[in-house]
Protein backbone atom coordinates (compact mmCIF):
# COMPACT_ATOMS: atom_id res chain seq x y z
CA UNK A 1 123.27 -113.85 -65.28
CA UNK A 2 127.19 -114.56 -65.00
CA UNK A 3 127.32 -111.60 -62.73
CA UNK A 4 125.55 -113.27 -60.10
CA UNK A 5 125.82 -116.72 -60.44
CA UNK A 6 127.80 -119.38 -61.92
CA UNK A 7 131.24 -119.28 -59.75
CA UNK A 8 131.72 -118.88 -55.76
CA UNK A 9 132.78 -114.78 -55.29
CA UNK A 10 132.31 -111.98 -53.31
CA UNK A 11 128.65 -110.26 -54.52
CA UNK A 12 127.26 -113.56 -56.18
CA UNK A 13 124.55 -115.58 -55.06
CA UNK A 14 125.43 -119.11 -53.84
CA UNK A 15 124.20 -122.37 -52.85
CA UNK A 16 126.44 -124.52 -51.23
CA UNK A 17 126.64 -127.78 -49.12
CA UNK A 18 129.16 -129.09 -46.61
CA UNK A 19 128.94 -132.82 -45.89
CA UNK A 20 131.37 -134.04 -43.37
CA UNK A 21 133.43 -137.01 -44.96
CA UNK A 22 134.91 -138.65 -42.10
CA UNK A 23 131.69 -140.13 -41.40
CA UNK A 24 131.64 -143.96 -40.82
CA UNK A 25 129.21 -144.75 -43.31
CA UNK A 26 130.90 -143.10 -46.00
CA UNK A 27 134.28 -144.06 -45.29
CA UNK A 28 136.83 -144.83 -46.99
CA UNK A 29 136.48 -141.77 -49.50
CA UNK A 30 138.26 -142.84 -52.90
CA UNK A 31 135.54 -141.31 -55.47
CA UNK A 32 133.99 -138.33 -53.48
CA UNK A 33 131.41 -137.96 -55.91
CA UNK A 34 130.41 -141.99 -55.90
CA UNK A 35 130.65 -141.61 -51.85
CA UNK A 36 127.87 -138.80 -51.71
CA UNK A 37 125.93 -140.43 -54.42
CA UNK A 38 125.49 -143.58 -52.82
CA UNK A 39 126.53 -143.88 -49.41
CA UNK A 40 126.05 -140.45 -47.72
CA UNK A 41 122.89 -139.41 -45.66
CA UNK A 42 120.91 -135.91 -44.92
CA UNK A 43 122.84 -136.45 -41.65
CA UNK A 44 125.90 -135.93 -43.14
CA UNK A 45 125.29 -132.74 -44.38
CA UNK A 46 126.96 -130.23 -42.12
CA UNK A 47 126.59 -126.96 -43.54
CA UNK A 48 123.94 -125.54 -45.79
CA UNK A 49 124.24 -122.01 -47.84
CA UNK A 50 121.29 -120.65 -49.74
CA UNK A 51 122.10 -117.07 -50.97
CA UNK A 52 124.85 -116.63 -49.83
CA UNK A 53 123.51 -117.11 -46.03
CA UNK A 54 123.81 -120.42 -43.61
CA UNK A 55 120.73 -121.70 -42.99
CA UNK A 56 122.19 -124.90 -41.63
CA UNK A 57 125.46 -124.88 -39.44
CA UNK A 58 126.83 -127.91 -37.59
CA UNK A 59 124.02 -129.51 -38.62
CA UNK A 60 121.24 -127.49 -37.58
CA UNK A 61 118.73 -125.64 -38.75
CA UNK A 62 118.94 -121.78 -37.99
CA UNK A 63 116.25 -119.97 -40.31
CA UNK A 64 113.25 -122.55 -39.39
CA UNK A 65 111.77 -124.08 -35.95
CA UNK A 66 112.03 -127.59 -36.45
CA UNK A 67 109.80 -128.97 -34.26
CA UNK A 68 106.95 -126.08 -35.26
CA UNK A 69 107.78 -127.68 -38.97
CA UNK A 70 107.11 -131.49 -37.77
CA UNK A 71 104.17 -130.43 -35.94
CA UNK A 72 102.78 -128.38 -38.73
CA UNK A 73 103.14 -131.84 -41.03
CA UNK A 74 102.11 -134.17 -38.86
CA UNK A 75 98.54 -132.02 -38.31
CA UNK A 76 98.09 -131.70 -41.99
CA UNK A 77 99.20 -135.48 -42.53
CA UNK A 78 96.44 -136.62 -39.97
CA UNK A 79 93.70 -134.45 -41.56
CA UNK A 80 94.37 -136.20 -44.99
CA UNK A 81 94.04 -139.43 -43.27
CA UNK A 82 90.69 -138.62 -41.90
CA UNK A 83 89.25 -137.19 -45.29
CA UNK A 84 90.81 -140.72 -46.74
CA UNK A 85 88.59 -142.07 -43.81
CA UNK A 86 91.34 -144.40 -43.00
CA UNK A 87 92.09 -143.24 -39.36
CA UNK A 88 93.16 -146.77 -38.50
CA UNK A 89 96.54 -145.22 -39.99
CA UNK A 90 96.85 -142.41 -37.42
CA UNK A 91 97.01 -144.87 -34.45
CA UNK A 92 99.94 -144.38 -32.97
CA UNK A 93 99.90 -146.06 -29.36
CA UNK A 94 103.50 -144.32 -28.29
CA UNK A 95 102.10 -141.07 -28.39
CA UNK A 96 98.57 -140.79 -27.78
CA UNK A 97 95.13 -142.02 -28.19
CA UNK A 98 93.55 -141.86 -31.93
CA UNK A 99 90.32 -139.18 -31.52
């Protein structure tokens, strides 16, 4: 598979992340590797390749709808809770009234 994978050129497949570093909570960078491991977060991350194609720029996602994603979980998370018969944890005052 070393002709399409395994370094970053023109006609190979790649996944790649860019995390912005001058973040305050990962500053000061002295071990980069040590400063991702423990101290950056998902908001950090400022670019995402998969393929070879963005699918995260700036910091936002571009193949997806976000809020059709958290929407989508949220329904299936509240239909588990009401199999689990424990719709006590579904109550959630700041949005609306449990059912």
């Amino acid at each position: 598979m070393e002709k399409e994978i395994g370094s970053i050129e023109p006609g190979k497949k790649a996944d790649l992340i860019m995390v912005d570093l001058k973040a305050a909570n990962i500053a000061p960078v002295n071990r980069v590797a040590s400063q991702l491991i423990y101290c950056a977060k998902a908001s950090n991350v400022h670019t995402v390749i998969v393929d070879g194609k963005a699918v995260v720029e700036k910091g936002t996602l571009r193949t997806m709808k976000e809020g059709e994603i958290i929407k989508n979980v949220q329904e299936a998370a509240d239909k588990l809770v009401e199999r689990a018969e424990m719709t006590k944890l579904r109550e959630r005052p700041w949005i609306t009234k449990v059912k």
